[in-house]
N, C-alpha and C. Protein backbone atom coordinates (compact mmCIF):
# COMPACT_ATOMS: atom_id res chain seq x y z
N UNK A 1 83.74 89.90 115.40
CA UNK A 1 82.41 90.48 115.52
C UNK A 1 81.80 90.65 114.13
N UNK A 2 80.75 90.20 113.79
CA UNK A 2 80.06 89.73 111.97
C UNK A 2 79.70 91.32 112.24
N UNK A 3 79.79 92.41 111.10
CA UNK A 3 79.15 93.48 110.91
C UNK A 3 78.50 92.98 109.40
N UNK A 4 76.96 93.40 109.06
CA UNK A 4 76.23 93.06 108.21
C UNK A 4 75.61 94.53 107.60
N UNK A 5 76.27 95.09 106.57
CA UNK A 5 76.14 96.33 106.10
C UNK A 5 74.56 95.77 105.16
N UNK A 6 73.76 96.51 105.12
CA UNK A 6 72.59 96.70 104.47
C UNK A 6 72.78 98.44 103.31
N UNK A 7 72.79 97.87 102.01
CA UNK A 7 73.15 98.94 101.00
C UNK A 7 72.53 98.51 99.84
N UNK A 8 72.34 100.37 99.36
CA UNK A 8 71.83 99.96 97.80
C UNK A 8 71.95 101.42 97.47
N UNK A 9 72.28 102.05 96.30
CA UNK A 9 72.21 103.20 96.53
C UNK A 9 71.05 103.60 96.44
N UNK A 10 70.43 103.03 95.40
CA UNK A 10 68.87 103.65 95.14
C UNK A 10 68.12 103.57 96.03
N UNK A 11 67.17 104.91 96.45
CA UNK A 11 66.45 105.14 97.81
C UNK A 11 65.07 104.51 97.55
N UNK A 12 64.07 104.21 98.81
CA UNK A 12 63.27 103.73 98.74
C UNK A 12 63.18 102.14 98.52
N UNK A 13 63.80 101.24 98.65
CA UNK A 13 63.82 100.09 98.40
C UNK A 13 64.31 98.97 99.44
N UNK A 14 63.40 99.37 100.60
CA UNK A 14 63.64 98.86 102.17
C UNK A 14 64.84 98.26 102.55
N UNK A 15 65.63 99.54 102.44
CA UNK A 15 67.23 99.11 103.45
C UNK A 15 66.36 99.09 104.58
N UNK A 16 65.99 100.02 105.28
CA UNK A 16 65.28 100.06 106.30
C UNK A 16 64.71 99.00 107.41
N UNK A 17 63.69 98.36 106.15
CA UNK A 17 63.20 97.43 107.16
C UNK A 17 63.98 96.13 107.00
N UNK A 18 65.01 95.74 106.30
CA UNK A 18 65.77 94.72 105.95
C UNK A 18 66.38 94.86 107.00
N UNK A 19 67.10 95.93 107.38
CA UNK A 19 68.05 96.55 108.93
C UNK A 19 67.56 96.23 109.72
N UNK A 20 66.06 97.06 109.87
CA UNK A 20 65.74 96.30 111.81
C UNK A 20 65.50 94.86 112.00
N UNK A 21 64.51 94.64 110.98
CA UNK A 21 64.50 92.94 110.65
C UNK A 21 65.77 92.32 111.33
N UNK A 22 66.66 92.46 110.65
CA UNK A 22 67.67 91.84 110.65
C UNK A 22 68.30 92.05 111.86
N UNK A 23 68.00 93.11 112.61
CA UNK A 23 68.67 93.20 114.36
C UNK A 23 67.76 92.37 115.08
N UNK A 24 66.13 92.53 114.71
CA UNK A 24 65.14 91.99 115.60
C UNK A 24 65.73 90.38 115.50
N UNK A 25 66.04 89.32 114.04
CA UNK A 25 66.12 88.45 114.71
C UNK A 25 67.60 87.93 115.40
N UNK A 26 68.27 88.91 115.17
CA UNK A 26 70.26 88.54 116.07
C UNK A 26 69.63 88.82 117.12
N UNK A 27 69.14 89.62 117.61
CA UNK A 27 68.50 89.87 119.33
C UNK A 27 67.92 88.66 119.49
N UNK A 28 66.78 87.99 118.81
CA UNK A 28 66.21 86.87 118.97
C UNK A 28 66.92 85.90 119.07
N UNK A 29 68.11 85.68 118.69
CA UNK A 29 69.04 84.69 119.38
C UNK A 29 70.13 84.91 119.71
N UNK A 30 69.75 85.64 121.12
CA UNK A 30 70.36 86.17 122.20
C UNK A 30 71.97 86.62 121.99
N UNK A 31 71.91 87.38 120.84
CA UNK A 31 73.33 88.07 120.63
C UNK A 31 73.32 89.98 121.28
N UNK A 32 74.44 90.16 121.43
CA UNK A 32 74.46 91.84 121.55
C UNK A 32 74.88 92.60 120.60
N UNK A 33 72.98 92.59 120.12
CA UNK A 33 73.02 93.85 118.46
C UNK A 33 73.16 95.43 119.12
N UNK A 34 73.88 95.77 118.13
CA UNK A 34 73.88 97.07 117.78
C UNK A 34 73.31 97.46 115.99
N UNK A 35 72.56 98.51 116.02
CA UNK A 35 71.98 99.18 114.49
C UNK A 35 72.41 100.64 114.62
N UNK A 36 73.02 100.56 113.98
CA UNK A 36 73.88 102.31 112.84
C UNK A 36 73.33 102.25 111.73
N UNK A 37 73.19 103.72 111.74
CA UNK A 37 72.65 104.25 111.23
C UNK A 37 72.99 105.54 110.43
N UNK A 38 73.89 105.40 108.83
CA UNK A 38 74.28 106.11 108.44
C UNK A 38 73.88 106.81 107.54
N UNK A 39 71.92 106.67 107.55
CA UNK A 39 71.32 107.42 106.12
C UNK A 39 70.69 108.38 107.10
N UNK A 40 70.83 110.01 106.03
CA UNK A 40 70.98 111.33 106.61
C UNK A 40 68.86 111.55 106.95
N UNK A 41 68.34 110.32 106.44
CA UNK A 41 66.62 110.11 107.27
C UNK A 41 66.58 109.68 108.31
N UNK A 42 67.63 109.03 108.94
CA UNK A 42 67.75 108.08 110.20
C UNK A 42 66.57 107.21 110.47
N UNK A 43 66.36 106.80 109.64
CA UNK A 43 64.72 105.84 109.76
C UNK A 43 64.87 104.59 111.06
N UNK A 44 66.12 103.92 110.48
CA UNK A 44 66.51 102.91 111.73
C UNK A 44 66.53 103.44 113.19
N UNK A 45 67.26 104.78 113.06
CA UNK A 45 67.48 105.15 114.27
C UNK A 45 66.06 105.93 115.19
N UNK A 46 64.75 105.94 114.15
CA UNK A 46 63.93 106.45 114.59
C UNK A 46 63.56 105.18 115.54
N UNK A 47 62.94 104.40 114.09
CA UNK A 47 62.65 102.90 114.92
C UNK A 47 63.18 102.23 115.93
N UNK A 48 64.23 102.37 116.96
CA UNK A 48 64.70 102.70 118.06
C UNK A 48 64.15 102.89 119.19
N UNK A 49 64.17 104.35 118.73
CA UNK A 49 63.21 104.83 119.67
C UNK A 49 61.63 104.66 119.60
N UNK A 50 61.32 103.94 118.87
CA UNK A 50 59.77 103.54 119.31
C UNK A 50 59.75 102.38 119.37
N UNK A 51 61.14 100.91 119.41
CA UNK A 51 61.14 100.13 120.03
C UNK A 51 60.48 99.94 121.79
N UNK A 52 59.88 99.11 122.07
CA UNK A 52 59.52 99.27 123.71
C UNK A 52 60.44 98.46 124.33
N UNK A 53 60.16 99.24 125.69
CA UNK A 53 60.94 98.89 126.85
C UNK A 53 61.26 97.35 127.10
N UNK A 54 60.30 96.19 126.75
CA UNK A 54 60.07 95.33 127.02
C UNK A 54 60.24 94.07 125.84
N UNK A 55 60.85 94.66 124.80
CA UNK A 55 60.90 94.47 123.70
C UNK A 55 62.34 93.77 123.68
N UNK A 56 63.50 92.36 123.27
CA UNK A 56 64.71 92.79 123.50
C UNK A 56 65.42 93.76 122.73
N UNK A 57 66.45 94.14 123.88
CA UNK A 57 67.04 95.00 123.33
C UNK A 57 68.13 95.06 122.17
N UNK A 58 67.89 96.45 121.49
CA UNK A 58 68.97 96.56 120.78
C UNK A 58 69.57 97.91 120.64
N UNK A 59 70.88 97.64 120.96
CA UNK A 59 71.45 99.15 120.98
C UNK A 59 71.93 100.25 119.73
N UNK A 60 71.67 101.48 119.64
CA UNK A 60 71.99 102.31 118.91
C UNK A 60 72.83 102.54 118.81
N UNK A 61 74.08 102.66 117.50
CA UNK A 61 75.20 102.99 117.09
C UNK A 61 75.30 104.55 116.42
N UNK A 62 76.03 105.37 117.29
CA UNK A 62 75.44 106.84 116.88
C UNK A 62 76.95 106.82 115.96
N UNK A 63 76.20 106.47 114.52
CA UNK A 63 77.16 106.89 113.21
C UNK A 63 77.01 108.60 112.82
N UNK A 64 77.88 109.31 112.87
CA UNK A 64 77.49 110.24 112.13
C UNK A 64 77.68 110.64 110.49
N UNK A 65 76.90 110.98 110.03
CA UNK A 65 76.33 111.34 108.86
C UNK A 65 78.15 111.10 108.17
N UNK A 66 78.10 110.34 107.03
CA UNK A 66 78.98 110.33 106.22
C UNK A 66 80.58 109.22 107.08
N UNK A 67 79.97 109.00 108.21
CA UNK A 67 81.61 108.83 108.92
C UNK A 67 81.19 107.47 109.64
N UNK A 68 82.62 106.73 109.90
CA UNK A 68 82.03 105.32 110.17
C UNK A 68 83.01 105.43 110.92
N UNK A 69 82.52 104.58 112.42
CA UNK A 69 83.84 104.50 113.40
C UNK A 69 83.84 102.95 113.94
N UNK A 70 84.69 102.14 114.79
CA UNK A 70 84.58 101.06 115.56
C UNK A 70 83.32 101.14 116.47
N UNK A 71 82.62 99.45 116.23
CA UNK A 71 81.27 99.90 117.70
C UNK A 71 82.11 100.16 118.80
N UNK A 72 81.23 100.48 119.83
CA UNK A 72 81.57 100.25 121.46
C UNK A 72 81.99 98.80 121.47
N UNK A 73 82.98 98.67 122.64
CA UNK A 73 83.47 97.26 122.99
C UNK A 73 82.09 96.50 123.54
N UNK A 74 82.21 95.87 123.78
CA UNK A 74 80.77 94.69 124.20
C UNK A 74 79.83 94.28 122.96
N UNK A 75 80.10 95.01 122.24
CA UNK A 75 78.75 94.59 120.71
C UNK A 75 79.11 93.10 120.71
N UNK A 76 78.25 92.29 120.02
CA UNK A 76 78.80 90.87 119.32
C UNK A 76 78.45 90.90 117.97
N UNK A 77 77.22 91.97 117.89
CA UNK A 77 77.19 91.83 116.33
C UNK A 77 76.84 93.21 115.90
N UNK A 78 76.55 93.92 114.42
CA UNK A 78 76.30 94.95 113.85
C UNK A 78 76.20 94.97 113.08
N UNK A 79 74.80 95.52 112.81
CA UNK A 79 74.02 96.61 111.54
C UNK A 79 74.22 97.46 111.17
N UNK A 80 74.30 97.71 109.93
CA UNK A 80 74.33 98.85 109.21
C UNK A 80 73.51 99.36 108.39
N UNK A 81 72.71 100.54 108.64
CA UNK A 81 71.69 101.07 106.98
C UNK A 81 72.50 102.17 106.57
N UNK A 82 72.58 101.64 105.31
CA UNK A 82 73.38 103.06 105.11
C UNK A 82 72.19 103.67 104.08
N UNK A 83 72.54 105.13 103.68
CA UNK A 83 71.86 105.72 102.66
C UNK A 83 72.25 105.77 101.44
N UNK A 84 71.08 106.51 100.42
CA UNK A 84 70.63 106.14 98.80
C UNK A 84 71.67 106.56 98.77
N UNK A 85 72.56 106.80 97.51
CA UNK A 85 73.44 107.39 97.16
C UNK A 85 74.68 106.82 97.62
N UNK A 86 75.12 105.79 98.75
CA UNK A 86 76.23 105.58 98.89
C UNK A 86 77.17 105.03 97.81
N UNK A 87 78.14 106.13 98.13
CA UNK A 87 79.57 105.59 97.31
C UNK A 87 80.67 106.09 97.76
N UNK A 88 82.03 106.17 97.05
CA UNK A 88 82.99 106.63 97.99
C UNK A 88 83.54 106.04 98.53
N UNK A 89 83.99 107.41 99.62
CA UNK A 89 84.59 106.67 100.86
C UNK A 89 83.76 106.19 101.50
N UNK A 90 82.54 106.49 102.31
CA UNK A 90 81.43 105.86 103.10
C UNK A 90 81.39 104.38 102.78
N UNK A 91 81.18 104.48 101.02
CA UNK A 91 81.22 102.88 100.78
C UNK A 91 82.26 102.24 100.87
N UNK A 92 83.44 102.41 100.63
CA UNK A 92 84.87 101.83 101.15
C UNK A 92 84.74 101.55 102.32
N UNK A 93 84.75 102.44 103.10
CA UNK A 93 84.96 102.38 104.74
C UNK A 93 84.03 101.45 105.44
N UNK A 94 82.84 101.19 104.43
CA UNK A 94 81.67 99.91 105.29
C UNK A 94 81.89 98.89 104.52
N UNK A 95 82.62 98.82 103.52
CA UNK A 95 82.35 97.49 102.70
C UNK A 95 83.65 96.69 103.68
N UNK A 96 84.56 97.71 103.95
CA UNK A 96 86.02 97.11 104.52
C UNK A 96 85.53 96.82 105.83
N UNK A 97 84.65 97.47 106.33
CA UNK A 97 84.12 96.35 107.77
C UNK A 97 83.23 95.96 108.10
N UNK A 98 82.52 95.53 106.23
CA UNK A 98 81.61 94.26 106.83
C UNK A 98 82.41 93.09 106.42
N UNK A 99 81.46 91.96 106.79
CA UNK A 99 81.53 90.46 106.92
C UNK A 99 80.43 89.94 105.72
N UNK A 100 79.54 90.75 105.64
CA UNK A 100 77.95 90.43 104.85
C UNK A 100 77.84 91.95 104.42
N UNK A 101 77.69 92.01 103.16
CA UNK A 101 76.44 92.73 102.23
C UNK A 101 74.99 92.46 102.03
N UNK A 102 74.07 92.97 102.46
CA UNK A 102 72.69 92.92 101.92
C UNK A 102 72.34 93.95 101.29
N UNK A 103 71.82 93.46 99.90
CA UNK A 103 71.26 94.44 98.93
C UNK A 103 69.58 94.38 98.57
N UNK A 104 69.21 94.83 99.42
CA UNK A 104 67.64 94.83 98.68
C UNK A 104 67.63 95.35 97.07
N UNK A 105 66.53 94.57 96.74
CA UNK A 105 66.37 95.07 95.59
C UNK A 105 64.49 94.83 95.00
N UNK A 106 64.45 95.65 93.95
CA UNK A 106 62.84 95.39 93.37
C UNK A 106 62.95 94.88 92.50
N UNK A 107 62.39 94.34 91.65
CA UNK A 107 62.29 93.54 90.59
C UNK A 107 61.87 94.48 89.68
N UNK A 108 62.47 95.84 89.11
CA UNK A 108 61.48 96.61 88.15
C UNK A 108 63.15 96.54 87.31
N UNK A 109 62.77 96.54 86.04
CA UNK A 109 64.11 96.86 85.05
C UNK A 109 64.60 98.52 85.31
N UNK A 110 64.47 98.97 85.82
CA UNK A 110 64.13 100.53 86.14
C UNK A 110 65.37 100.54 87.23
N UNK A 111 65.36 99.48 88.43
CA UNK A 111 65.27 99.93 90.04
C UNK A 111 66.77 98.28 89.41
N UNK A 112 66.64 97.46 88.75
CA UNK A 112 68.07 96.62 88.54
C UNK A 112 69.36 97.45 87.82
N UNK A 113 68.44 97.94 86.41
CA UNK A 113 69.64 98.77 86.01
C UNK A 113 69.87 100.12 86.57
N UNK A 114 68.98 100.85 87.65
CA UNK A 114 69.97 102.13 88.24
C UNK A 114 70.95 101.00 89.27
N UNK A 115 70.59 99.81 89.62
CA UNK A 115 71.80 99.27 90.66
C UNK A 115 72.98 98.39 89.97
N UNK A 116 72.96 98.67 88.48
CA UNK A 116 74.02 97.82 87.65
C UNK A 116 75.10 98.04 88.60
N UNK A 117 75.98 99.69 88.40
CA UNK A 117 76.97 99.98 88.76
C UNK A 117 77.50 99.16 89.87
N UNK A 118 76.44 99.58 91.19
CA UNK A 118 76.71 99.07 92.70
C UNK A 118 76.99 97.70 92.51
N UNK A 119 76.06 97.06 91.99
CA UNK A 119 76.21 95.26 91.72
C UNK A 119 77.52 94.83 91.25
N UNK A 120 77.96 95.82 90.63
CA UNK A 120 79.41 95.05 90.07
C UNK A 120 80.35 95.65 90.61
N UNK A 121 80.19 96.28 91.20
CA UNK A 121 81.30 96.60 92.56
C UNK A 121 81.35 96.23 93.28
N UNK A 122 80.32 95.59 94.04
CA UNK A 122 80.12 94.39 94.74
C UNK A 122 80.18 93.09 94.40
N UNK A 123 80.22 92.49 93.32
CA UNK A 123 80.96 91.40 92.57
C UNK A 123 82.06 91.51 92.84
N UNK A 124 82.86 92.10 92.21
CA UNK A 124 84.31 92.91 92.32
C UNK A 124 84.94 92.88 93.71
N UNK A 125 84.58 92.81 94.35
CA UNK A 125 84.75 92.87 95.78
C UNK A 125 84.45 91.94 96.76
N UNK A 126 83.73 91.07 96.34
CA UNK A 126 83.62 89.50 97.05
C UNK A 126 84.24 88.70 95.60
N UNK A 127 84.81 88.82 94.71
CA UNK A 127 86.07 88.56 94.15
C UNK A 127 87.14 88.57 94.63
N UNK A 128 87.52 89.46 95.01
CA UNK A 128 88.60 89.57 95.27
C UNK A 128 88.48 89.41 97.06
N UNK A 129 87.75 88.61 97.45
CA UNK A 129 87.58 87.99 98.69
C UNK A 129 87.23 88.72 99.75
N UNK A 130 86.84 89.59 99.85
CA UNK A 130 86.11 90.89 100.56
C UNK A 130 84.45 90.13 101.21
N UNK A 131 83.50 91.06 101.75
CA UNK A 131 82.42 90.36 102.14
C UNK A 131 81.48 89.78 101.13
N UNK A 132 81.13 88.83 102.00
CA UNK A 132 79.81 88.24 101.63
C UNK A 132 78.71 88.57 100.88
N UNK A 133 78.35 88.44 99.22
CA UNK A 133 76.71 89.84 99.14
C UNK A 133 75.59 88.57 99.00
N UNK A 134 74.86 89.35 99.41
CA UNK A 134 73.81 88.42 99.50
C UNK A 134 72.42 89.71 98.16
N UNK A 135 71.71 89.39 97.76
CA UNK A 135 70.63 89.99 97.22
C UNK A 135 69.27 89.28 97.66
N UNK A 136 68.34 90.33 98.30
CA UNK A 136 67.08 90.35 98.68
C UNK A 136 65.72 90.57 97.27
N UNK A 137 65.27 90.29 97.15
CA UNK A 137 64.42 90.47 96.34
C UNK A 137 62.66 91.13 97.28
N UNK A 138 62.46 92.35 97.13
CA UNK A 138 61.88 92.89 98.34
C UNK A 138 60.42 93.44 97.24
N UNK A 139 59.43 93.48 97.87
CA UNK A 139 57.93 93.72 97.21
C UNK A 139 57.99 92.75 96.01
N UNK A 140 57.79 91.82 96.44
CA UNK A 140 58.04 90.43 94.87
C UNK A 140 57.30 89.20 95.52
N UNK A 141 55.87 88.84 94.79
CA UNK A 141 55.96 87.66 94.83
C UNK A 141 56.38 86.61 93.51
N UNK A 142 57.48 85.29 94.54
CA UNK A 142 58.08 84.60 93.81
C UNK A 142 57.68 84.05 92.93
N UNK A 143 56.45 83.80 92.97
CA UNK A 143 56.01 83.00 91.34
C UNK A 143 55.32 83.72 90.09
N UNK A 144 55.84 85.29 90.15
CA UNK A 144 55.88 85.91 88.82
C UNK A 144 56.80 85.94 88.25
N UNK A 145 57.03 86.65 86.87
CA UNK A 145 57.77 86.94 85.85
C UNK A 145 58.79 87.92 86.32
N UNK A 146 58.07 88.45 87.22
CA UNK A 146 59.44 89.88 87.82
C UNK A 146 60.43 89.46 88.76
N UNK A 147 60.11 87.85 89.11
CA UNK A 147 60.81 87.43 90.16
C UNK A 147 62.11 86.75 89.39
N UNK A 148 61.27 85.85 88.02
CA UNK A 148 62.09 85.27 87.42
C UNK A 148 63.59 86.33 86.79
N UNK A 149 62.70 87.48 85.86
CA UNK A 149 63.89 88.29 85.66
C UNK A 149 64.61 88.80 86.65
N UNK A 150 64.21 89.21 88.05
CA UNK A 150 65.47 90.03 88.82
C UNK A 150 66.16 88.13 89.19
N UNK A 151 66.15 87.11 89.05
CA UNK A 151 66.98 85.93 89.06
C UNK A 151 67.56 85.99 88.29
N UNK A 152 67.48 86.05 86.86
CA UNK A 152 68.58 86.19 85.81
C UNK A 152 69.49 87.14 85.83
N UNK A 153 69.12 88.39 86.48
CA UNK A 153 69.45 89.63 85.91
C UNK A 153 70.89 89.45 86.97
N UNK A 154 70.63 88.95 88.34
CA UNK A 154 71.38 88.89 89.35
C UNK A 154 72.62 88.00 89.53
N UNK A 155 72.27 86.67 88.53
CA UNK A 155 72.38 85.79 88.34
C UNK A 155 73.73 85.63 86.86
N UNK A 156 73.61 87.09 86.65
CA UNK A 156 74.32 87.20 85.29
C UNK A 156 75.68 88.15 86.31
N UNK A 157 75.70 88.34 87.56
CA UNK A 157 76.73 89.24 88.15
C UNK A 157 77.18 88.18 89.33
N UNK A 158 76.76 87.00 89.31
CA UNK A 158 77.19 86.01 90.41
C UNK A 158 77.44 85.75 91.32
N UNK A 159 75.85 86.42 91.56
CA UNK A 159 75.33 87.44 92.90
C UNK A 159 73.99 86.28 93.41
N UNK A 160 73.88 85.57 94.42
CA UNK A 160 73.17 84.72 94.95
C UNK A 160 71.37 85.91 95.55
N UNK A 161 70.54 85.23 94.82
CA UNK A 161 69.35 85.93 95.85
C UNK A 161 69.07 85.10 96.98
N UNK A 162 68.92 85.70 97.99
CA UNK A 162 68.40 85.04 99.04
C UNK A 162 67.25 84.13 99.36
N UNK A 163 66.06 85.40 99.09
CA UNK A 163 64.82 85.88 99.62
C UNK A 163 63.94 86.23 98.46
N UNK A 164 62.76 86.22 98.41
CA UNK A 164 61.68 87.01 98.31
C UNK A 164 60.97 87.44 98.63
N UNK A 165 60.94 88.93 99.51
CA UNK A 165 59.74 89.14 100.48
C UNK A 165 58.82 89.44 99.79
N UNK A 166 57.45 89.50 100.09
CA UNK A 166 56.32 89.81 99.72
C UNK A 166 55.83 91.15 100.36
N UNK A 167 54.87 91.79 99.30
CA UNK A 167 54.48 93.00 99.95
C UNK A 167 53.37 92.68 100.92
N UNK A 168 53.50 93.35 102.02
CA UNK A 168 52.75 92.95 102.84
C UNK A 168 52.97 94.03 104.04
N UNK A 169 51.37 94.56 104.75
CA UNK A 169 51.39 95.73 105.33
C UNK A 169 51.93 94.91 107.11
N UNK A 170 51.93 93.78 107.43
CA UNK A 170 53.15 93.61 108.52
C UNK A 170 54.43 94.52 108.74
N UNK A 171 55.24 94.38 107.92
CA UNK A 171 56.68 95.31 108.09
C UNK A 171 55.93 96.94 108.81
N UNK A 172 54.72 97.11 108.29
CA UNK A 172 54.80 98.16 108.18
C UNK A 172 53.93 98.61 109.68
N UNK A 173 53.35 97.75 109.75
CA UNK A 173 52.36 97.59 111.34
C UNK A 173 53.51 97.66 112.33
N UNK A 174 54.46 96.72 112.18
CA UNK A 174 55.55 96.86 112.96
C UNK A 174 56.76 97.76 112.97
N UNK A 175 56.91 97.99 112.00
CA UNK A 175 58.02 99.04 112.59
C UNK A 175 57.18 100.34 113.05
N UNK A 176 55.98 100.72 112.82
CA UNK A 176 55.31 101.64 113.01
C UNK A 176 55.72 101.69 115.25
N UNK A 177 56.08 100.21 115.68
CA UNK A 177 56.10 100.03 116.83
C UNK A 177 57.37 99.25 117.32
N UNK A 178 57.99 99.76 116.59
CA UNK A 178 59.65 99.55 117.10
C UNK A 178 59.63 98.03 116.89
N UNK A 179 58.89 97.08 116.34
CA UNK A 179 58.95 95.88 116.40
C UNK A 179 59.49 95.05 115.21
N UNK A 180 59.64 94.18 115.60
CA UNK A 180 59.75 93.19 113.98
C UNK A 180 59.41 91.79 113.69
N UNK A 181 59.51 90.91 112.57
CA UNK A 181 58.85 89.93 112.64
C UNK A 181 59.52 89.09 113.96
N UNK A 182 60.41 88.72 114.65
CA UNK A 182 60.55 87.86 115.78
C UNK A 182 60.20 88.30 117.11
N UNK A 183 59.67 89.52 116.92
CA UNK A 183 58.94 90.43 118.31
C UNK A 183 57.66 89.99 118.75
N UNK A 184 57.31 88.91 117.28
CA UNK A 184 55.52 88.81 118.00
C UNK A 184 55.14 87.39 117.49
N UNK A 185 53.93 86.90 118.02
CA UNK A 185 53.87 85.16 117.72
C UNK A 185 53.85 84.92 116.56
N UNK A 186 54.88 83.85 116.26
CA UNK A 186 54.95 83.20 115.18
C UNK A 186 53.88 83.45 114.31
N UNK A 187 52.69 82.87 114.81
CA UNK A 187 51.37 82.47 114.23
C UNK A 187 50.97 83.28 113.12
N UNK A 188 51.14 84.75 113.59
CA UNK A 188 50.44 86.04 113.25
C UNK A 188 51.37 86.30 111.90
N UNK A 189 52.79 86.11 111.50
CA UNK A 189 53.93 86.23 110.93
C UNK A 189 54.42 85.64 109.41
N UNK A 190 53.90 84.25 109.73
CA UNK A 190 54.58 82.44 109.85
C UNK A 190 55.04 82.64 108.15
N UNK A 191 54.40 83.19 107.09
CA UNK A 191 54.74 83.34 105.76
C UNK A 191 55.75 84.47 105.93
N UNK A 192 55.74 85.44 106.53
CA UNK A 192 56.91 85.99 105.93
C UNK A 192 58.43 85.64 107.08
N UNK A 193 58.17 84.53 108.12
CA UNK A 193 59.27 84.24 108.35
C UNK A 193 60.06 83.11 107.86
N UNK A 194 58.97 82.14 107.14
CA UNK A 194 59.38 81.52 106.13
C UNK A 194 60.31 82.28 104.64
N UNK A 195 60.23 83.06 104.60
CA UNK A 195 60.64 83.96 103.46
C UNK A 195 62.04 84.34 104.13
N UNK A 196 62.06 84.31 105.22
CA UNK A 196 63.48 85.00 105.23
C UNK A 196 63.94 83.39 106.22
N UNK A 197 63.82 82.83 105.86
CA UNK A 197 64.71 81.58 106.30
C UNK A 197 65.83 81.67 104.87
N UNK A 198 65.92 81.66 104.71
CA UNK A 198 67.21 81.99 103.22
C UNK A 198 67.89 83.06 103.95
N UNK A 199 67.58 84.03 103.99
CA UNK A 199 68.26 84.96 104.65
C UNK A 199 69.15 84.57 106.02
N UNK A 200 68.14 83.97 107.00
CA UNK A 200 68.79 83.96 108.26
C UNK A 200 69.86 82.62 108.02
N UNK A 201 69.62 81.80 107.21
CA UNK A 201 70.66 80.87 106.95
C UNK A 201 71.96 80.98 106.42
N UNK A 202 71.66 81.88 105.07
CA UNK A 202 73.16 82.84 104.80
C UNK A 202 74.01 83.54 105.94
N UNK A 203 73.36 83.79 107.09
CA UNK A 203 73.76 85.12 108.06
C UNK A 203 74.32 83.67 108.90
N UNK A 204 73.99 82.60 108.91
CA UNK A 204 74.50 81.51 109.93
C UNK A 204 75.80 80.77 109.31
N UNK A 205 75.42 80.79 108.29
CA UNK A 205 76.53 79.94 107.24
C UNK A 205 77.83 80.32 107.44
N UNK A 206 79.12 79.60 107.82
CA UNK A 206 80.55 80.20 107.91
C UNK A 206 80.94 80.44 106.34
């Protein structure tokens, strides 16, 4: 069963919507997601509940605060947001059962070097053959200078970027409604699902 931990410690830098994203499109091809939810805002787990009825489903993993357990039997796949600050045991205990790391990140020298530490513990750890990390590059468009440096910067820890999402008030229309980009027509979407074709290809890749 692929569990796909979504982490960074530094807050504010859309674990969030990288998480539901990332359940909306495993639901979209017809897997049985589950999203846990181990940051003490429960943002994922809000977005949940203002998912609609009609919407596919995805089930809630009631993590509690600090503690990580096995899903329910029947899952096929699982999300994880965890919160700012993770380290520890929390981070032990999710790094040892994921399959995939996703690290959002911003492109500010500010928001790379508070995530030096994490980054090279996560090097360190798909070294020594542990999961998968992948790095997101999140409020960035790709053909600036801020895109180029968070490439080097990432690039110097031998750490693959995925993605570049763009800022854009979509994420935000939608999760406002439990939704995400594979919840609604292509049409309306089509650039930022192009943007995460990197993403969903890493998540396919053996």
């Amino acid at each position: 069963m692929p569990v796909v931990v979504v982490a960074n410690p530094k807050g504010g830098v859309g674990k969030s919507t990288i998480a539901t994203n990332l359940a909306g499109y495993l639901a979209s091809r017809g897997h049985g997601v589950m999203l846990g939810d181990a940051d003490r805002q429960q943002s994922s787990h809000l977005w949940l509940r203002l998912r609609p009825a009609e919407a596919r489903g995805i089930a809630g993993w009631d993590v509690g605060e600090g503690k990580l357990a096995k899903p329910p039997k029947g899952t096929t796949h699982v999300v994880l947001d965890t919160p700012a600050g993770v380290h520890g045991k929390l981070l032990r205990k999710a790094l040892d059962m994921a399959d995939r790391v996703l690290v959002p990140l911003q492109p500010s020298i500010f928001d790379m070097y508070a995530t030096r530490a994490f980054l090279d513990e996560l090097a360190h750890s798909r070294a020594a053959g542990q999961p998968k990390v992948g790095i997101v590059g999140v409020r960035v468009d790709p053909r600036t200078i801020a895109a180029d440096k968070l490439q080097e910067f990432v690039a110097s820890l031998g750490l693959p970027v995925l993605a570049f999402l763009r800022p854009t008030q979509n994420y935000v229309y939608l999760a406002a409604r439990g939704l995400t980009l594979w919840d609604v027509g292509p049409g309306k979407v089509e650039r930022d699902l192009e943007q995460w074709q990197g993403i969903t290809r890493w998540l396919e890749a053996r």
